[in-house]
C-alpha atoms as a PDB file:
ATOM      1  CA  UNK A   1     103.253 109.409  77.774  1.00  0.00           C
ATOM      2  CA  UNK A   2     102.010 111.092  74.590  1.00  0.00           C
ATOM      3  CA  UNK A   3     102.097 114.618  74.203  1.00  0.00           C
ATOM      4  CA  UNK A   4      98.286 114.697  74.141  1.00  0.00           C
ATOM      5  CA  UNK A   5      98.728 113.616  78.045  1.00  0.00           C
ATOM      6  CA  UNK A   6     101.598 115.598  78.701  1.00  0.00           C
ATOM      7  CA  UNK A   7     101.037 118.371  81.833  1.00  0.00           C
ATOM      8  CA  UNK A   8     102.091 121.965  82.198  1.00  0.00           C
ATOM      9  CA  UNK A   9     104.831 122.574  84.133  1.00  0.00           C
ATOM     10  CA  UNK A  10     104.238 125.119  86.732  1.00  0.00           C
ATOM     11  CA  UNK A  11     107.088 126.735  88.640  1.00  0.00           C
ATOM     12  CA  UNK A  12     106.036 128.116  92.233  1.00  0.00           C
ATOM     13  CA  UNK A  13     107.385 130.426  94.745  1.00  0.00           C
ATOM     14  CA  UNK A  14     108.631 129.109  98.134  1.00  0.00           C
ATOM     15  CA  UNK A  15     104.839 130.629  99.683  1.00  0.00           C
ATOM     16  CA  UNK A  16     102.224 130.128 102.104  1.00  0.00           C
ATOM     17  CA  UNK A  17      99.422 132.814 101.234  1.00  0.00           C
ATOM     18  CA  UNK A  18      96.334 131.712 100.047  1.00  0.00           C
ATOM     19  CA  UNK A  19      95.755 130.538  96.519  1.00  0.00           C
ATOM     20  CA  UNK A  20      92.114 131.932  95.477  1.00  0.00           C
ATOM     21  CA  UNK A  21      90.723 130.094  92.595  1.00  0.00           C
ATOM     22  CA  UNK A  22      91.723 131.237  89.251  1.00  0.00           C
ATOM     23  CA  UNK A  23      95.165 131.809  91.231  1.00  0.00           C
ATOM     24  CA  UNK A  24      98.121 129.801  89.241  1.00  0.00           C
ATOM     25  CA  UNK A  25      98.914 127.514  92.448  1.00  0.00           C
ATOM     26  CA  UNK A  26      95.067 126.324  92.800  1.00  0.00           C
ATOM     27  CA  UNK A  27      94.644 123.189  90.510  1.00  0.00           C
ATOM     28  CA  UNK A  28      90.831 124.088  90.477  1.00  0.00           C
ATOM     29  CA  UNK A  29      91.922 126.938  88.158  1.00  0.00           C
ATOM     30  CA  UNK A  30      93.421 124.766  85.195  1.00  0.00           C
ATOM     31  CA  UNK A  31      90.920 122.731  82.785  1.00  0.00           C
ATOM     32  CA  UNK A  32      93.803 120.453  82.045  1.00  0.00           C
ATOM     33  CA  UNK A  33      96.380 118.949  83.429  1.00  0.00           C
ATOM     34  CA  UNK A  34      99.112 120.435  85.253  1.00  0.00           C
ATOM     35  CA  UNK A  35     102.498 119.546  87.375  1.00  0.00           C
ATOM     36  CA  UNK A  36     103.770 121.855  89.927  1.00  0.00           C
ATOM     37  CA  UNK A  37     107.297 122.281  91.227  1.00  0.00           C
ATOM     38  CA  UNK A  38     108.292 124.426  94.033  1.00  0.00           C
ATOM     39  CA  UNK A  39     111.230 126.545  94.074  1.00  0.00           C
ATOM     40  CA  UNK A  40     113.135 125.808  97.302  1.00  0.00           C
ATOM     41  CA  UNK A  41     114.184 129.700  99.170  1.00  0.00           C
ATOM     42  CA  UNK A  42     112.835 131.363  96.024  1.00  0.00           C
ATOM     43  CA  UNK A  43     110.314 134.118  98.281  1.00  0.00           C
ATOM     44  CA  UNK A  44     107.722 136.624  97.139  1.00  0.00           C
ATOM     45  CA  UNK A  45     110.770 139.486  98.301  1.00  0.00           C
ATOM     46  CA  UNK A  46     113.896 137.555  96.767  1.00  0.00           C
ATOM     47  CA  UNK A  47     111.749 137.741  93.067  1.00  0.00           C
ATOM     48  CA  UNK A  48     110.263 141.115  93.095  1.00  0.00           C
ATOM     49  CA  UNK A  49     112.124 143.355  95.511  1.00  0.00           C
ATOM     50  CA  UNK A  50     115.531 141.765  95.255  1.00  0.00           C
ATOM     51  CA  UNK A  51     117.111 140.546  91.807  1.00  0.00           C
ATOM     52  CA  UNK A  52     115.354 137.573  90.395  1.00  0.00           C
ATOM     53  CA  UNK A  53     117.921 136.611  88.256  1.00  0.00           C
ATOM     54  CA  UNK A  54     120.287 135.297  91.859  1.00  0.00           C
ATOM     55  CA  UNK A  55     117.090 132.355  91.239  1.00  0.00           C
ATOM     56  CA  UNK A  56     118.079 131.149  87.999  1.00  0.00           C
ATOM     57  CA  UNK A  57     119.749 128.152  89.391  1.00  0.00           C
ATOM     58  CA  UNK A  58     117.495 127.065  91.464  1.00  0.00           C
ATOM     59  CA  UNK A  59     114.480 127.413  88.580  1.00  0.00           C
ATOM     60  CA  UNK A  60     116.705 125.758  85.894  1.00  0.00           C
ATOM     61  CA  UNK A  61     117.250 123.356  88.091  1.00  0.00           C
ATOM     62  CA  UNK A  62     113.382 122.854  89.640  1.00  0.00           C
ATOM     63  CA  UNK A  63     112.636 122.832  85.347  1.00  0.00           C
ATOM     64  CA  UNK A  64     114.757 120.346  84.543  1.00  0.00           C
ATOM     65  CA  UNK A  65     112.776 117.664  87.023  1.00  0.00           C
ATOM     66  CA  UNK A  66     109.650 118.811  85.346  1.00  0.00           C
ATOM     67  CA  UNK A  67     110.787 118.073  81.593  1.00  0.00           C
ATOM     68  CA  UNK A  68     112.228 115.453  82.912  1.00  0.00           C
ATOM     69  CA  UNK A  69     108.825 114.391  84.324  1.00  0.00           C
ATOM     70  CA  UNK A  70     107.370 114.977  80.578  1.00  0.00           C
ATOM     71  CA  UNK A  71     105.976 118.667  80.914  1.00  0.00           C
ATOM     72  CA  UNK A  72     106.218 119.940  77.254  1.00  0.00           C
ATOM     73  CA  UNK A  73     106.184 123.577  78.647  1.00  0.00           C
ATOM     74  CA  UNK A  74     106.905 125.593  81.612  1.00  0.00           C
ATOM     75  CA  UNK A  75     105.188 128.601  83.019  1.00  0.00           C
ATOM     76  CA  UNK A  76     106.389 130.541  86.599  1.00  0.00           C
ATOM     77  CA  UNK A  77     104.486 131.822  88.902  1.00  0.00           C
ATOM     78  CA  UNK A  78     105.949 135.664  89.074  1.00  0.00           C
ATOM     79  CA  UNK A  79     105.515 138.233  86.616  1.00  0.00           C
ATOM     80  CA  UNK A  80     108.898 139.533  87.792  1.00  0.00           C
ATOM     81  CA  UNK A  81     110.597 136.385  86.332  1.00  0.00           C
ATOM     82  CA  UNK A  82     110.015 137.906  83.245  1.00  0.00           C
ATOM     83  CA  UNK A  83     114.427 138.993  83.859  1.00  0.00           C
ATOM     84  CA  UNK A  84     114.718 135.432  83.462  1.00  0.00           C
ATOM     85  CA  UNK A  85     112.798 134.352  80.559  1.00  0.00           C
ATOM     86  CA  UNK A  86     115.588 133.931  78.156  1.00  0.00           C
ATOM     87  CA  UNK A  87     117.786 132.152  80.166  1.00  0.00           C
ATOM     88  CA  UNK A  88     115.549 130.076  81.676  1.00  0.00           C
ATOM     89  CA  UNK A  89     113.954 129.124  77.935  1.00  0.00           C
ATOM     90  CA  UNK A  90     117.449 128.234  76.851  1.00  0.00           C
ATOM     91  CA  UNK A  91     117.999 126.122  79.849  1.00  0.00           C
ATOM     92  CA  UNK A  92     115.356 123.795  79.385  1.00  0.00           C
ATOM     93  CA  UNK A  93     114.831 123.454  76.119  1.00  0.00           C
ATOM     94  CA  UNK A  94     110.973 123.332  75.584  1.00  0.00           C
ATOM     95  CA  UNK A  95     108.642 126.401  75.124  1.00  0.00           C
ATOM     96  CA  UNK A  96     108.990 128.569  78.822  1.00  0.00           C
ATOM     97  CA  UNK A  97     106.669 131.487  79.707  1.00  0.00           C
ATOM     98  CA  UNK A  98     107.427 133.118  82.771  1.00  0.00           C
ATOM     99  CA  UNK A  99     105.329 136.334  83.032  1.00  0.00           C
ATOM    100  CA  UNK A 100     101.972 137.713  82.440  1.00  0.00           C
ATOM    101  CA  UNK A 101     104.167 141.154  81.073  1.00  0.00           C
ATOM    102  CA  UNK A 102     104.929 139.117  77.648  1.00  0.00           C
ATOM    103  CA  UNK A 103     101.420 139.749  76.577  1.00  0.00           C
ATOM    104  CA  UNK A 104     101.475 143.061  76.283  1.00  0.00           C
ATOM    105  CA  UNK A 105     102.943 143.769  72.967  1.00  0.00           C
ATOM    106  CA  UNK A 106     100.427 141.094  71.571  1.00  0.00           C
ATOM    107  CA  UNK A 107      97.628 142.970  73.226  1.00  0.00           C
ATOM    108  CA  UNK A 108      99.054 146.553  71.989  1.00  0.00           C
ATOM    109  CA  UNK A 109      98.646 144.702  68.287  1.00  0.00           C
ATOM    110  CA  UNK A 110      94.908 144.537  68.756  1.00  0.00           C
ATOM    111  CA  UNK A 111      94.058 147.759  70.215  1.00  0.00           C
ATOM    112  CA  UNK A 112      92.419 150.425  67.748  1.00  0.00           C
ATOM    113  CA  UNK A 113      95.201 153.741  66.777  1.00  0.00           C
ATOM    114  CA  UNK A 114      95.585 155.980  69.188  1.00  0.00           C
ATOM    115  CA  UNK A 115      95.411 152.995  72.770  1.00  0.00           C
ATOM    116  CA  UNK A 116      97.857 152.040  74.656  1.00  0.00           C
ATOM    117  CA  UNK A 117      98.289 148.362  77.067  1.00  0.00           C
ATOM    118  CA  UNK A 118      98.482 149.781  80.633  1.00  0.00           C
ATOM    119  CA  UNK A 119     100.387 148.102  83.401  1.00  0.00           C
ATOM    120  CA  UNK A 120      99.115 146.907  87.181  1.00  0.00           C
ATOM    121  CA  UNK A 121     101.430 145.574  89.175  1.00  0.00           C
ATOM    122  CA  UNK A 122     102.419 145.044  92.702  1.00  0.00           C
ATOM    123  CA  UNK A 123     105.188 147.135  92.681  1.00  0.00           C
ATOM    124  CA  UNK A 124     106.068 150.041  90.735  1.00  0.00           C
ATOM    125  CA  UNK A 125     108.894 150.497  92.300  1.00  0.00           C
ATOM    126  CA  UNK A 126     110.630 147.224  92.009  1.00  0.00           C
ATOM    127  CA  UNK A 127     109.565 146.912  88.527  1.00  0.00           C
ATOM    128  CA  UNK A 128     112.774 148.357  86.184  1.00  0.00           C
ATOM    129  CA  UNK A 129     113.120 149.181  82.661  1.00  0.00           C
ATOM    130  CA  UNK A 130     114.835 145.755  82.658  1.00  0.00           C
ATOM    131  CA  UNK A 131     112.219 144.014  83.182  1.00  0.00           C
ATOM    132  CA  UNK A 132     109.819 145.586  80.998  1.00  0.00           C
ATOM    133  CA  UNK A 133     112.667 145.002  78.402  1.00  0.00           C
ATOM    134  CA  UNK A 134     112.951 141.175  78.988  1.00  0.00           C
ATOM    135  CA  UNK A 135     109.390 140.907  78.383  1.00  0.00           C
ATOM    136  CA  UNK A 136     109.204 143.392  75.136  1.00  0.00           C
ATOM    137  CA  UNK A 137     107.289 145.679  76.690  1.00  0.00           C
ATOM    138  CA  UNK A 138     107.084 148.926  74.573  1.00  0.00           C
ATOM    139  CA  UNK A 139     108.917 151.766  76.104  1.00  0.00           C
ATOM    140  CA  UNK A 140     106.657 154.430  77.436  1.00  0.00           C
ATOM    141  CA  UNK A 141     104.669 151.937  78.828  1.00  0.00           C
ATOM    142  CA  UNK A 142     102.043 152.986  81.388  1.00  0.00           C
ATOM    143  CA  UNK A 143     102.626 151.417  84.391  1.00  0.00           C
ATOM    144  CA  UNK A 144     100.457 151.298  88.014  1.00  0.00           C
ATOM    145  CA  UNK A 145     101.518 150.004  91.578  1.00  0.00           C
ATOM    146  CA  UNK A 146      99.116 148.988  94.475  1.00  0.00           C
ATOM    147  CA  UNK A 147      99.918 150.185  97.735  1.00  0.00           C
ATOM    148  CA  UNK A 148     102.912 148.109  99.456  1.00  0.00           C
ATOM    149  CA  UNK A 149     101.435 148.052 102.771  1.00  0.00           C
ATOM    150  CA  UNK A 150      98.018 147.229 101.835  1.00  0.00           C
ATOM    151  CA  UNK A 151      96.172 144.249 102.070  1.00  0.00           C
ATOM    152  CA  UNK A 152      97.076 142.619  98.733  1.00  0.00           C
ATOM    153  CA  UNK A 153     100.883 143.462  98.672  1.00  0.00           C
ATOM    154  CA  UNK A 154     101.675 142.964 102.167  1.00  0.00           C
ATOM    155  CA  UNK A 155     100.011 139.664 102.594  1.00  0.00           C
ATOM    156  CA  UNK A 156     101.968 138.590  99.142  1.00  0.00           C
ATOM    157  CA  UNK A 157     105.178 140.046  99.390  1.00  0.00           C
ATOM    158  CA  UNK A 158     105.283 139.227 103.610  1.00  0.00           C
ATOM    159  CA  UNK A 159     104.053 135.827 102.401  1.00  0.00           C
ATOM    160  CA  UNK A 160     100.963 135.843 105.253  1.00  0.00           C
ATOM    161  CA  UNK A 161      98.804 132.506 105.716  1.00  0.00           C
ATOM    162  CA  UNK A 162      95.708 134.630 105.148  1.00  0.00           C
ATOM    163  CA  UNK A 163      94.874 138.407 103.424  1.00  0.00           C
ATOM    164  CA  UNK A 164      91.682 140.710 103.530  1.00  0.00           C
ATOM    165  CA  UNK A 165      90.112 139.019  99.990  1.00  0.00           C
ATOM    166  CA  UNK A 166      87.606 142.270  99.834  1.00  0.00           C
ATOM    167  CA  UNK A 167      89.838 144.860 100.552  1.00  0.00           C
ATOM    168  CA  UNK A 168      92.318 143.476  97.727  1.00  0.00           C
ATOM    169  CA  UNK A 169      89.989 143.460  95.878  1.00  0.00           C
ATOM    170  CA  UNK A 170      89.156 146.968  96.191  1.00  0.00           C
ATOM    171  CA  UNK A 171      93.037 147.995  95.953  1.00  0.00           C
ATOM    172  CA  UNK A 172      93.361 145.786  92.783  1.00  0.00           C
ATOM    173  CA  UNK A 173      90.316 147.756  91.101  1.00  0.00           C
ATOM    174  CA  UNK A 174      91.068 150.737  92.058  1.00  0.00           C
ATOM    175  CA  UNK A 175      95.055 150.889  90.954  1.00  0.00           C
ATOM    176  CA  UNK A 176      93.853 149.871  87.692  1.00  0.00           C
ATOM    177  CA  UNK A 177      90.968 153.198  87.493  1.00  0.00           C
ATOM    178  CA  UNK A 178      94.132 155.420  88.478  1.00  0.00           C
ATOM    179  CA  UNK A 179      95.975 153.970  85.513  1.00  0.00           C
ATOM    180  CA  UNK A 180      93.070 154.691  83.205  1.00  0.00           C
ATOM    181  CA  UNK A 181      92.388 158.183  84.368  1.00  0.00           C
ATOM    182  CA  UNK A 182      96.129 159.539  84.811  1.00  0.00           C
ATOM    183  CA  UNK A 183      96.752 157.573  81.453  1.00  0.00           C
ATOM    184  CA  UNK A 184      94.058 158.394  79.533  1.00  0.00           C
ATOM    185  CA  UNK A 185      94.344 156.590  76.409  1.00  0.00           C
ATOM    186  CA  UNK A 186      94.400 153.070  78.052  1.00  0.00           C
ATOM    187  CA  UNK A 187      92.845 150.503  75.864  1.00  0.00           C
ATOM    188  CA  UNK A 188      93.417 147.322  77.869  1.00  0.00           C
ATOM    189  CA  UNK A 189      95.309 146.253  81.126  1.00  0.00           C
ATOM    190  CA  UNK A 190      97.533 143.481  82.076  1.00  0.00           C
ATOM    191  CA  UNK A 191      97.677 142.541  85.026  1.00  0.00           C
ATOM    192  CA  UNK A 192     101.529 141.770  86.180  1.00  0.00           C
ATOM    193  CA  UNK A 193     100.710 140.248  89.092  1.00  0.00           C
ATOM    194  CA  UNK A 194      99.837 136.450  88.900  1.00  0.00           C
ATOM    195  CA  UNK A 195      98.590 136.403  92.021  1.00  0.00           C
ATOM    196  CA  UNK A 196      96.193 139.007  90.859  1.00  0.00           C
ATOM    197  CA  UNK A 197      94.594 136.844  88.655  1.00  0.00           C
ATOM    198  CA  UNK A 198      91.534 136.203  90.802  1.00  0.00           C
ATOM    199  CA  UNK A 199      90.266 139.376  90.523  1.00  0.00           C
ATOM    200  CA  UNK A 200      90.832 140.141  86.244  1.00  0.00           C
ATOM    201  CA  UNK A 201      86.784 139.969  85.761  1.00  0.00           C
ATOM    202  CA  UNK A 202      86.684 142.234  88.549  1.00  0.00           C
ATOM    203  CA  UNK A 203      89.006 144.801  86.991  1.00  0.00           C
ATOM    204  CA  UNK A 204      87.577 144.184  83.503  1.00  0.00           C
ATOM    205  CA  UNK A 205      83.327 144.910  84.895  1.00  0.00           C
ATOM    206  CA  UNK A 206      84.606 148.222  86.840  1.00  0.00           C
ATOM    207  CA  UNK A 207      86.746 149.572  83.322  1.00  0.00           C
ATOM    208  CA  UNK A 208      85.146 148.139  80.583  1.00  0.00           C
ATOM    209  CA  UNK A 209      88.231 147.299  78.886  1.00  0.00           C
ATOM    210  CA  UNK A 210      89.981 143.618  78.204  1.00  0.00           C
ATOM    211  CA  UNK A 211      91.669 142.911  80.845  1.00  0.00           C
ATOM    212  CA  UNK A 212      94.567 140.326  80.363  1.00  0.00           C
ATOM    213  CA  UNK A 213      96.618 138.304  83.163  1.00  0.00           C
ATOM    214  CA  UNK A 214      98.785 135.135  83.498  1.00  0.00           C
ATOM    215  CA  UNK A 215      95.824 133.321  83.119  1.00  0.00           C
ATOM    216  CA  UNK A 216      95.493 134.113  79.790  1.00  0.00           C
ATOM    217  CA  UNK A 217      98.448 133.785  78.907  1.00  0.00           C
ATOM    218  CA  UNK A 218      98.566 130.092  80.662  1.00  0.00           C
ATOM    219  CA  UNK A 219      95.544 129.110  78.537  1.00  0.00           C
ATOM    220  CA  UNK A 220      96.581 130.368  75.287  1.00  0.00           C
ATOM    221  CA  UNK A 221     100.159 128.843  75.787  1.00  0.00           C
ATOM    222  CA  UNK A 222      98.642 125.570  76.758  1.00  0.00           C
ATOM    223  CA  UNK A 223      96.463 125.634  73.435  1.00  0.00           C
ATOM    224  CA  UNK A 224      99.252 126.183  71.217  1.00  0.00           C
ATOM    225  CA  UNK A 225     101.555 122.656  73.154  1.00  0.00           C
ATOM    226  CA  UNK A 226      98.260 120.800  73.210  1.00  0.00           C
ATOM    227  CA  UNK A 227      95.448 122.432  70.724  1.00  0.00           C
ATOM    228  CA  UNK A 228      92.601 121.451  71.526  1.00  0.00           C
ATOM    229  CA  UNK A 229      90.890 118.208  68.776  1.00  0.00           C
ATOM    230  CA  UNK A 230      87.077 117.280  70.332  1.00  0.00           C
ATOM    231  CA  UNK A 231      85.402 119.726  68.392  1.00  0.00           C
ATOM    232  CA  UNK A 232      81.902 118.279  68.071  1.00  0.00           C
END
């Protein structure tokens, strides 16, 4: 295999909701090739409302068949992994990005003085200073939850085999217009989420601002393993 044909390692949760497209665990989403690998026991709860890092083993592990399988890099598909991006990136050895949160100090570079990144994610509650700090977020970042019992987070985090798409939707959109007003000086959004994904163009038409999510930071990590060389 040359590294021109090499995949993208994906890391998945242990989950049966539906993946939209443009969610990370829909093949449709990716213009190139990518290898998935799911994380036995490792559930929507055990990564965000529990520790994360109690799944190293079992991701070092599940990352170790995919190098060994020839993926050049590894991505996850939880923003809370972010707790285990170091140790995960010293584990197996080739470039690892585990959450959509290590954009935002890139982002916060490219805002004009006087903006700030702000923060969705499903859980503001769950999400600790530790967290933020594994991923470099700045400190004083703002930072929005969606409602825990609403159609988004419950389906996610109860791992349901179906969710209200609209009504996420809505929740999704409307988090992320709290954020800007009670902020104030928000300048872009990323999404923590990767299951939120899916609905970044809706975010970004209802604020007017960039919106960034693991997506993005899938396709720009891709780029840099395999840049792109059919340039007409």
């Amino acid at each position: 295999m040359t590294i021109r044909e090499a995949p993208l390692g994906i890391l998945m949760l242990d989950t049966r909701f539906p993946r939209l497209p443009g969610d990370i665990g829909n093949p449709r989403t990716w213009p190139f090739p990518v290898l998935y690998k799911v994380v036995a026991s490792a559930s929507p709860t055990a990564a965000v409302e529990d520790d994360a890092r109690k799944l190293l083993p079992a991701f070092v592990s599940a990352g170790r068949e995919l190098v060994a399988a020839g993926c050049n890099g590894v991505v996850t598909s939880c923003g809370f992994l972010a707790l285990v991006q170091d140790d995960l990136r010293s584990a197996l050895g080739v470039p690892v990005a585990t959450s959509a949160l290590l954009q935002v100090e890139m982002v916060a570079a490219t805002l004009a003085p006087g903006r700030r990144v702000g923060i969705v994610t499903i859980s503001a509650s769950s999400l600790t200073s530790a967290h933020l700090r594994a991923a470099g977020v700045p400190e004083g970042t703002p930072v929005m939850g969606i409602d825990r019992r609403g159609a988004f987070a419950s389906a996610i985090l109860e791992d349901r085999e179906s969710f209200d798409v609209d009504a996420a939707r809505d929740e999704i959109v409307a988090a992320a217009e709290a954020l800007v007003r009670e902020a104030g000086d928000i300048g872009a959004v990323v999404l923590e989420c990767t299951n939120m994904a899916p609905f970044a163009a809706d975010v970004a038409d209802r604020l007017g601002l960039p919106v960034y999510s693991m997506n993005s930071l899938v396709t720009w990590f891709r780029a840099g393993l395999i840049p792109p060389s059919d340039f007409p």
